[in-house]
C-alpha atoms as a PDB file:
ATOM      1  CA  UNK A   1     -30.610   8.553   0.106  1.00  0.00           C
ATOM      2  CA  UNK A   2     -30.913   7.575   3.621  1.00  0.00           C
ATOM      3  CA  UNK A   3     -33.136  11.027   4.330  1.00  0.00           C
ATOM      4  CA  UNK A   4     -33.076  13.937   6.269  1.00  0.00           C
ATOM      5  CA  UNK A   5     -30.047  13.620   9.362  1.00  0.00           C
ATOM      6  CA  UNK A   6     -31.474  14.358  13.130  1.00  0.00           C
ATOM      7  CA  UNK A   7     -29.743  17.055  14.490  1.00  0.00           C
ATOM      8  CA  UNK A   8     -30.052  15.408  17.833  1.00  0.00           C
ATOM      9  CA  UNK A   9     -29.144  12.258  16.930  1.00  0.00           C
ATOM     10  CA  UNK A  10     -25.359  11.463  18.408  1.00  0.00           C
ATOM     11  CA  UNK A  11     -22.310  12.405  15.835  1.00  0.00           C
ATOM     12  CA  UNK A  12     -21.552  14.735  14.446  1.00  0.00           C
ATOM     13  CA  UNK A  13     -23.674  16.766  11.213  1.00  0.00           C
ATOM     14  CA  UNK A  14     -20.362  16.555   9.257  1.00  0.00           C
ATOM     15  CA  UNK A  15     -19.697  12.704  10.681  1.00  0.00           C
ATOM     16  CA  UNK A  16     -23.106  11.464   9.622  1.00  0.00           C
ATOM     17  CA  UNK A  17     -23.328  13.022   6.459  1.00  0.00           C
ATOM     18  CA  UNK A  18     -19.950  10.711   5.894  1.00  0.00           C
ATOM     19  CA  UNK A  19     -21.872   7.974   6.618  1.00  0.00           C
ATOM     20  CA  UNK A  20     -24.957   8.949   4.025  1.00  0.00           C
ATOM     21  CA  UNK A  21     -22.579   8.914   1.140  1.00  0.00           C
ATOM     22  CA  UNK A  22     -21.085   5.716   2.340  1.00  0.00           C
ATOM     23  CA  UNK A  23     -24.864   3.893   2.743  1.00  0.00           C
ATOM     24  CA  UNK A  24     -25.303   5.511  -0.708  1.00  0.00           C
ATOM     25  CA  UNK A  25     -22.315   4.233  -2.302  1.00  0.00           C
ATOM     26  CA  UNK A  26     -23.302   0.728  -0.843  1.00  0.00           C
ATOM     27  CA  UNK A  27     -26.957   0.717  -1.394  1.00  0.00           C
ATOM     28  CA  UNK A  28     -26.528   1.931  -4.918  1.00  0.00           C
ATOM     29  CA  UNK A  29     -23.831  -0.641  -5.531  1.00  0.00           C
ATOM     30  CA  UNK A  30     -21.535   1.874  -6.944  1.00  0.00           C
ATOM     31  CA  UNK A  31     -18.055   0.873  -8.073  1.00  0.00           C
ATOM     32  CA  UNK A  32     -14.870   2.528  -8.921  1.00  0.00           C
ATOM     33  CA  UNK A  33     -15.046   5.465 -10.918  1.00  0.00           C
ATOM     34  CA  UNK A  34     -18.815   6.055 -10.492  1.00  0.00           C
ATOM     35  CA  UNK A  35     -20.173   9.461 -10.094  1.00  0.00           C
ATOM     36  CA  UNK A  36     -22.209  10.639  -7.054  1.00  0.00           C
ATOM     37  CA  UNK A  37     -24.601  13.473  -6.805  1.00  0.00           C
ATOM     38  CA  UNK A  38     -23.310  16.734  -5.690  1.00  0.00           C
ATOM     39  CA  UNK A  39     -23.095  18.515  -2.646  1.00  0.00           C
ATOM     40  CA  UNK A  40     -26.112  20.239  -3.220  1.00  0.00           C
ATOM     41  CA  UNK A  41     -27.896  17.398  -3.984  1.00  0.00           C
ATOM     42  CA  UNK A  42     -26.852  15.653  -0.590  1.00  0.00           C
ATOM     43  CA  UNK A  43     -27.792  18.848   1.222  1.00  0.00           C
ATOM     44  CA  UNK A  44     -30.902  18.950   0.292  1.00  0.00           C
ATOM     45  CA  UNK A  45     -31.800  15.150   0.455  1.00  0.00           C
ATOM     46  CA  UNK A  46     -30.043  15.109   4.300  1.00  0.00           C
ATOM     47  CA  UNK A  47     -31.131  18.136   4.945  1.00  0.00           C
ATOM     48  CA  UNK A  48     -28.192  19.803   6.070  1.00  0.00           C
ATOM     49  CA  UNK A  49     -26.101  23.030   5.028  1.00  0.00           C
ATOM     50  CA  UNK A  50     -23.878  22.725   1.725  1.00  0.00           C
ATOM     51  CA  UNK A  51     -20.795  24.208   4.211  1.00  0.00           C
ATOM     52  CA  UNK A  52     -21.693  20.711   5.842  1.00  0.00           C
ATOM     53  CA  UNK A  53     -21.920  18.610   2.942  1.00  0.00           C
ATOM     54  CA  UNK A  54     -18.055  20.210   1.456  1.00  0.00           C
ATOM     55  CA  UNK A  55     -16.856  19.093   4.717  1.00  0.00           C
ATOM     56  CA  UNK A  56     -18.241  15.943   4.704  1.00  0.00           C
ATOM     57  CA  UNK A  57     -16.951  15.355   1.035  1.00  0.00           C
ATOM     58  CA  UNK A  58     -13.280  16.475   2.283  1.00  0.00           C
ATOM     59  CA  UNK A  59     -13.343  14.043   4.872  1.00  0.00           C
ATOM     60  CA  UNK A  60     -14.588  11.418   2.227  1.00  0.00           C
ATOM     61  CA  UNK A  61     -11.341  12.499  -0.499  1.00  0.00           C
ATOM     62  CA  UNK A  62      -8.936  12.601   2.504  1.00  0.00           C
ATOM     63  CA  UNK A  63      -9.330   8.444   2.898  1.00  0.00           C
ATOM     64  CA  UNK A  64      -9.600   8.074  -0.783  1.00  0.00           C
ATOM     65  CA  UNK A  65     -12.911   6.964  -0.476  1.00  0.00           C
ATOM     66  CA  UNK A  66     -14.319   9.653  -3.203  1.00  0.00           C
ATOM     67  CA  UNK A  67     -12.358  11.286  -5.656  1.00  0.00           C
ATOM     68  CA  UNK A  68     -13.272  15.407  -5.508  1.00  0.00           C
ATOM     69  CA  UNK A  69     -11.998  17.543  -8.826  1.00  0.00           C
ATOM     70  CA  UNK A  70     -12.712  20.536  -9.961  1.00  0.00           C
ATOM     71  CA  UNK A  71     -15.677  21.445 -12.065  1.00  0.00           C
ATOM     72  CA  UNK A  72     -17.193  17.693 -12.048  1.00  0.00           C
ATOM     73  CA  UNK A  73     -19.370  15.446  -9.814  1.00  0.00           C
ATOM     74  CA  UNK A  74     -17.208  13.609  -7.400  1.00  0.00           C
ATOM     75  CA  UNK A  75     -16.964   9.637  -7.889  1.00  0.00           C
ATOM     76  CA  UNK A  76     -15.907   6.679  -5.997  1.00  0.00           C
ATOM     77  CA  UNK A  77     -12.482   6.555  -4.969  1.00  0.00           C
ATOM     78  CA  UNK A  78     -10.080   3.173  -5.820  1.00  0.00           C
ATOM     79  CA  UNK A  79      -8.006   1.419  -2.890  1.00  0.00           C
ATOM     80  CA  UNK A  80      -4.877   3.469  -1.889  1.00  0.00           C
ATOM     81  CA  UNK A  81      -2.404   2.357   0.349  1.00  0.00           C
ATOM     82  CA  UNK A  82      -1.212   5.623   1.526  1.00  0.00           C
ATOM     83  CA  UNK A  83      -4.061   6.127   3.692  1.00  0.00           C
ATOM     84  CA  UNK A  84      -2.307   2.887   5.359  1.00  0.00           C
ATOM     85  CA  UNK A  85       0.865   4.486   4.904  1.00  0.00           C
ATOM     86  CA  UNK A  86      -0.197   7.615   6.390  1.00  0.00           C
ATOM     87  CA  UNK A  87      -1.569   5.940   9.496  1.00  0.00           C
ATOM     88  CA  UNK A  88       1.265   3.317   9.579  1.00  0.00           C
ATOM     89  CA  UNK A  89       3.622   6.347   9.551  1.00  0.00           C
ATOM     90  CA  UNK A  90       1.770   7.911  12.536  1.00  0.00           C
ATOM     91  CA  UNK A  91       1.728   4.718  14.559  1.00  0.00           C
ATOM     92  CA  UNK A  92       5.530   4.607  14.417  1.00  0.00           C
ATOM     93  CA  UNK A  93       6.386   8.095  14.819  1.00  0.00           C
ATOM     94  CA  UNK A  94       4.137   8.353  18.166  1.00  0.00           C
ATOM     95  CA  UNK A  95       5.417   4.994  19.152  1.00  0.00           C
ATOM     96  CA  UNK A  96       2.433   2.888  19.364  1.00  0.00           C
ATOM     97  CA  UNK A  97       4.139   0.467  17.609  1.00  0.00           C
ATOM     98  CA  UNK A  98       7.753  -0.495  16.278  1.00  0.00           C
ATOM     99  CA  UNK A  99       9.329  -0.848  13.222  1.00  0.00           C
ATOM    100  CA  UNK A 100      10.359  -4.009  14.055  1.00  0.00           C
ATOM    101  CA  UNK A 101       6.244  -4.803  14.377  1.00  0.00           C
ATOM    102  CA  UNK A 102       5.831  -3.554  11.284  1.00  0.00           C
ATOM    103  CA  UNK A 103       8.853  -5.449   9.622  1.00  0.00           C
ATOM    104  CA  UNK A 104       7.244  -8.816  11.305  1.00  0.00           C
ATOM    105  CA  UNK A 105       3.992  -8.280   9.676  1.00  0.00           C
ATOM    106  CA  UNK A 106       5.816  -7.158   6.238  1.00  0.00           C
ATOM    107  CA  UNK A 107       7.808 -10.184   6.487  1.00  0.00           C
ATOM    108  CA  UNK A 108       4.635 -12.740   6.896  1.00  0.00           C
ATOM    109  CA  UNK A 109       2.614 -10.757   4.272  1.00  0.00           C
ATOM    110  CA  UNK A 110       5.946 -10.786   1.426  1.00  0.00           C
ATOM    111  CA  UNK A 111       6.528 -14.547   2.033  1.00  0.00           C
ATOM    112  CA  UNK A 112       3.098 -15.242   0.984  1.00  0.00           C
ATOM    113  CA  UNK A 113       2.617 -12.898  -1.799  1.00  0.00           C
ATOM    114  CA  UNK A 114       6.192 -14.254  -3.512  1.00  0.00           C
ATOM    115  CA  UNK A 115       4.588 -17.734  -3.192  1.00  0.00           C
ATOM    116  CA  UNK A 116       1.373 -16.646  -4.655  1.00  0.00           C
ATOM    117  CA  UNK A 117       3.395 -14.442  -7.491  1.00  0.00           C
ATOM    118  CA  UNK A 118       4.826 -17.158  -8.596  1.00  0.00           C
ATOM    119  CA  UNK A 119       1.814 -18.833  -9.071  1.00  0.00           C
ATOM    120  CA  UNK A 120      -0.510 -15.910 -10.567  1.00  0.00           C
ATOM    121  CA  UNK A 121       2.232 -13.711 -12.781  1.00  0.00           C
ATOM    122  CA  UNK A 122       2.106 -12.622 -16.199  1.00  0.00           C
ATOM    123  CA  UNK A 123       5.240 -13.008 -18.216  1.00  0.00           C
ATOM    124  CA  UNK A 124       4.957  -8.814 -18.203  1.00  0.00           C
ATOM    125  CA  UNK A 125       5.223  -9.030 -14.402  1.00  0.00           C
ATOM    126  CA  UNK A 126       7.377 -11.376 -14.366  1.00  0.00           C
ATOM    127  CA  UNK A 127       9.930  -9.334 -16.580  1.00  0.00           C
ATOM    128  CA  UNK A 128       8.994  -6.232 -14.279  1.00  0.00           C
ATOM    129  CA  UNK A 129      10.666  -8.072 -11.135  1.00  0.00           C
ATOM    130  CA  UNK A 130      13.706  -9.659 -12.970  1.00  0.00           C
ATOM    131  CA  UNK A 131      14.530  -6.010 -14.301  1.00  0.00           C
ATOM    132  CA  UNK A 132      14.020  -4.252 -10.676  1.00  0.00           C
ATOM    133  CA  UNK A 133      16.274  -7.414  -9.251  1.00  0.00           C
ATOM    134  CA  UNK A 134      18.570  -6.454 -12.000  1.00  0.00           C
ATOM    135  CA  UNK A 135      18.197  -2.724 -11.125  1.00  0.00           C
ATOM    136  CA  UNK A 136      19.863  -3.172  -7.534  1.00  0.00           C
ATOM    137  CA  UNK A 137      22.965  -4.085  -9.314  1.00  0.00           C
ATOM    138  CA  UNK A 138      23.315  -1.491 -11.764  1.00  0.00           C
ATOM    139  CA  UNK A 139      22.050   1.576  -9.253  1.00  0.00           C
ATOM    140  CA  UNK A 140      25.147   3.407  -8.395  1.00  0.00           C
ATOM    141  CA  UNK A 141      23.467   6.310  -6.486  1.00  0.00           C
ATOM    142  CA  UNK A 142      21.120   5.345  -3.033  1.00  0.00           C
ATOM    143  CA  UNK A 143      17.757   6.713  -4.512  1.00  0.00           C
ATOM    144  CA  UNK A 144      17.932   4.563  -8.000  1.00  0.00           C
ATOM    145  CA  UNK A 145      19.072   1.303  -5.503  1.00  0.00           C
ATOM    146  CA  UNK A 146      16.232   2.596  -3.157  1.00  0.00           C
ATOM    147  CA  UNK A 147      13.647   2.949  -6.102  1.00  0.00           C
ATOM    148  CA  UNK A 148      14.546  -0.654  -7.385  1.00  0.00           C
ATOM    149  CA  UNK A 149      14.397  -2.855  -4.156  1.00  0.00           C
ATOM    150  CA  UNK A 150      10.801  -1.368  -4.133  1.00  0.00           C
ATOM    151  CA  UNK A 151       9.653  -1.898  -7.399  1.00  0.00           C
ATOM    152  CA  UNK A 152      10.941  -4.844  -6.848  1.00  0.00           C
ATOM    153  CA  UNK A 153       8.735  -5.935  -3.735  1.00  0.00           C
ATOM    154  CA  UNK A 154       5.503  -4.009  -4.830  1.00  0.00           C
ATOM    155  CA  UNK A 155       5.482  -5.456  -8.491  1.00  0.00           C
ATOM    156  CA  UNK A 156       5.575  -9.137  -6.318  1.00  0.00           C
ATOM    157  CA  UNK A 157       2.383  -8.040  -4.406  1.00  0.00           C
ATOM    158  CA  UNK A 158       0.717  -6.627  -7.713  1.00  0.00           C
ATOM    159  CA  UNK A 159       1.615 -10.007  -9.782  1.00  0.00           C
ATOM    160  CA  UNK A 160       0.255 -12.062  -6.688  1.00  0.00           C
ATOM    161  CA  UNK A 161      -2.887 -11.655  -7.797  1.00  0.00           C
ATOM    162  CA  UNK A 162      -4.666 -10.027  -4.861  1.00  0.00           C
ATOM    163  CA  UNK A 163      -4.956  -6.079  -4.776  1.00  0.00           C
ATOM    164  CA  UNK A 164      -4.876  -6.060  -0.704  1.00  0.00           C
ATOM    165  CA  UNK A 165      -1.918  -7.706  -0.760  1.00  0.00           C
ATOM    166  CA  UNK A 166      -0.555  -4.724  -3.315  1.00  0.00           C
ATOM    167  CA  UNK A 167      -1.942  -1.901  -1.269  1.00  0.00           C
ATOM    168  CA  UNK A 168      -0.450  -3.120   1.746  1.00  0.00           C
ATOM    169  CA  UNK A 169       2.931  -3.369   0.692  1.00  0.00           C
ATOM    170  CA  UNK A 170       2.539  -0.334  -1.279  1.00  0.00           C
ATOM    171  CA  UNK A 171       2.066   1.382   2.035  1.00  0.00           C
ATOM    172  CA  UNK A 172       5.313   0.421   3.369  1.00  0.00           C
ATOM    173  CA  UNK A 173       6.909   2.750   1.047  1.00  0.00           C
ATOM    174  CA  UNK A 174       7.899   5.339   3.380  1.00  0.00           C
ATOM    175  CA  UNK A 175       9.331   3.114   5.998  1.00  0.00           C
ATOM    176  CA  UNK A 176      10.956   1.369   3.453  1.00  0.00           C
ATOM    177  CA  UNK A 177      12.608   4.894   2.185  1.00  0.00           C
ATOM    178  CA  UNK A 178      14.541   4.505   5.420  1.00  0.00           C
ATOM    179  CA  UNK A 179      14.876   1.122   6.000  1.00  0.00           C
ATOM    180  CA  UNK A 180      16.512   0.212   2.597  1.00  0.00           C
ATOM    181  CA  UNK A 181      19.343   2.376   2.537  1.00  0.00           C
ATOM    182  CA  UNK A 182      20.537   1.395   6.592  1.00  0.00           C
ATOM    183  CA  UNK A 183      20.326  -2.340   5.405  1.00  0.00           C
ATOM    184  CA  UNK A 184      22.220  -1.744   2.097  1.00  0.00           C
ATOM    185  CA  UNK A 185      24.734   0.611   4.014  1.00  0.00           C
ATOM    186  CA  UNK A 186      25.175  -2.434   7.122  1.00  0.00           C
ATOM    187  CA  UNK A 187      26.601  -4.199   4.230  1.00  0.00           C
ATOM    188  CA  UNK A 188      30.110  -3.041   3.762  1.00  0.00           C
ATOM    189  CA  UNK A 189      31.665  -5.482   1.456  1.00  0.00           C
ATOM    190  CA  UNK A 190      31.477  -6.672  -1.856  1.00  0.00           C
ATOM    191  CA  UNK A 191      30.522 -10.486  -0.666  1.00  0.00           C
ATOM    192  CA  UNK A 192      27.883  -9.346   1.838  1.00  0.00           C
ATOM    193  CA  UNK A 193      26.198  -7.013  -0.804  1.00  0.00           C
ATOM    194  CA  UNK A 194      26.704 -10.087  -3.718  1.00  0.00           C
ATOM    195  CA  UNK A 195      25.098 -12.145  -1.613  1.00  0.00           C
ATOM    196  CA  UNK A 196      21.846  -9.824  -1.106  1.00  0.00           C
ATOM    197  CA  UNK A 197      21.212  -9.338  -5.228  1.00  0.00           C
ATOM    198  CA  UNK A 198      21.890 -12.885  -5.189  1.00  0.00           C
ATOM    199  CA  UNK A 199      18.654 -13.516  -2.871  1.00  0.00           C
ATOM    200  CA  UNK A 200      16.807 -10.622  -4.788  1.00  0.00           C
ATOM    201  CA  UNK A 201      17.875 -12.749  -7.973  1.00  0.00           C
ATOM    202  CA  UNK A 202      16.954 -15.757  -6.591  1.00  0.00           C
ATOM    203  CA  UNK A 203      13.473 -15.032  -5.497  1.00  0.00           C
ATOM    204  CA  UNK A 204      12.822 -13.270  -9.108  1.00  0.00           C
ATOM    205  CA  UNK A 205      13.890 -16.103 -10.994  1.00  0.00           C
ATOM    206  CA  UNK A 206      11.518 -18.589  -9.127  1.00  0.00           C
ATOM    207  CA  UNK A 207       9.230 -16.464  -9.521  1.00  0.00           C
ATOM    208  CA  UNK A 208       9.647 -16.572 -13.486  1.00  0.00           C
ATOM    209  CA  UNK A 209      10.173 -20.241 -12.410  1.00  0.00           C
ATOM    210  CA  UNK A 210       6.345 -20.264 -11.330  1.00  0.00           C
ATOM    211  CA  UNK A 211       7.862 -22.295  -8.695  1.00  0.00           C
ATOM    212  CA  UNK A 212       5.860 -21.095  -5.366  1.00  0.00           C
ATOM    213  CA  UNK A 213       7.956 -23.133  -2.626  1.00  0.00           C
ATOM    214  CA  UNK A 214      11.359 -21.862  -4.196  1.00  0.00           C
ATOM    215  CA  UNK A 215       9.790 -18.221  -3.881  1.00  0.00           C
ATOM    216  CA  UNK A 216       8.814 -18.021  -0.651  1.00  0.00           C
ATOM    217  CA  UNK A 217      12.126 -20.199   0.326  1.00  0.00           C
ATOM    218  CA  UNK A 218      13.823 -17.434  -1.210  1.00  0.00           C
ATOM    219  CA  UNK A 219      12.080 -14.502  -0.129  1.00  0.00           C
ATOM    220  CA  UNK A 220      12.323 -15.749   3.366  1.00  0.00           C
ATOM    221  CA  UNK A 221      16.330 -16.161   3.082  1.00  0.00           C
ATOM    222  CA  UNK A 222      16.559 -12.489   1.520  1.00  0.00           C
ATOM    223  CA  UNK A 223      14.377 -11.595   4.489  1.00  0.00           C
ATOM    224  CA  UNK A 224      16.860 -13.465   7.171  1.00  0.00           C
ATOM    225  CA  UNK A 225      19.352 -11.509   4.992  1.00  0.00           C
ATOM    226  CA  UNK A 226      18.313  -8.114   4.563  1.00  0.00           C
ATOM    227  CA  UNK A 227      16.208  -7.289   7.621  1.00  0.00           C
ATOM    228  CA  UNK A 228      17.325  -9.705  10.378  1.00  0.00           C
ATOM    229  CA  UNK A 229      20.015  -7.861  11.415  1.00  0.00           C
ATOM    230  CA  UNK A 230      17.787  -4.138  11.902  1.00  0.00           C
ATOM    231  CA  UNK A 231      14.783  -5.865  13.692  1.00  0.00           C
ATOM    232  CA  UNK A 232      17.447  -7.344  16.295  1.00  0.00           C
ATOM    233  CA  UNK A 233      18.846  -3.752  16.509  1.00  0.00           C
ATOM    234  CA  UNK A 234      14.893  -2.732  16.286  1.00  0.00           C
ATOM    235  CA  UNK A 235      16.470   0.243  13.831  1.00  0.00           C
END
């Protein structure tokens, strides 16, 4: 461990304990799912209080970084997008930036990842996105609709190939809990809504195509389609 902390060093006790167990997980070259020594342990070796340590360990769970559970030795936390989605959320809400920001960036990230799905899929994934495409048209009820269209984009990211890419999108989830349901309501006939599980179609059969320039053609044209008309009105 990086030894005892200086209590006139500047941080916080709690703060630079964080950043022991982070130069620990690093230095030891600890992966997912690997356990680290206890509180106690840390206490003594920084040289702090175990109150301190808990803390410090709390802070650690909140970002996902460590996984904390009852009655065993905490371990190294894997990726999760709703720490993203939590501060995505917050940057919205206070107004620090717009959905229609957000919707730019999701738009640029989603045309790539439908390109690189198409290229990197398993035939499993590849069945996963045809079904959720499929699932839009069946779904009578807004929450089974809403639960399709994003299975439908977050099993793209995931069969892309690139875990970033999945966490990412996966962290639009809330907004998208909003979003899809105003843009399948702002279409109020049958041609208009046709037309958008055609596009959702369309990209998930170029997908299944492994055809990377008809994917991100398509996804781009479901994108002109579905969102164009919310980030004009910027929701």
């Amino acid at each position: 461990m990086s030894g005892m902390l200086d209590p006139g060093a500047r941080g916080s006790l709690v703060e630079r304990a964080v950043e022991s167990v982070r130069d620990f997980i690093r230095t030891h070259d600890l992966k997912v799912g690997d356990t680290l020594p206890g509180e106690g342990s840390f206490a003594t070796q920084l040289g702090v209080s175990r109150p301190v340590m808990r803390e410090a360990f709390g802070a650690l769970a909140a970002l996902r970084l460590v996984d904390v559970g009852n009655g065993r030795k905490p371990r190294v936390g894997a990726i999760d997008g709703s720490v993203m989605a939590a501060s995505m959320g917050h940057a919205v809400n206070t107004a620090q930036v717009s959905l229609a920001d957000v919707w730019e960036v999701r738009r640029t990230l989603e045309l790539r990842t439908a390109e690189l799905a198409a290229i990197n899929r398993t035939d499993e994934q590849a069945r996963a996105i045809l079904t959720a495409a499929h699932g839009l048209s069946v779904g009578h009820d807004e929450a089974a609709r809403t639960a399709a269209d994003t299975a439908f984009h977050q099993t793209i990211a995931e069969a892309s190939g690139n875990q970033l890419f999945h966490q990412i999108v996966r962290s639009f989830e809330q907004l998208m809990a909003v979003a899809i349901p105003r843009a399948w309501a702002g279409r109020t006939t049958h041609e208009e809504r046709d037309e958008t599980l055609a596009l959702h179609r369309e990209v998930a059969e170029a997908i299944a195509a492994r055809d990377p320039a008809r994917a991100r053609a398509a996804m781009e044209s479901h994108f002109n389609n579905s969102i164009g008309e919310m980030l004009k009105d910027q929701f």
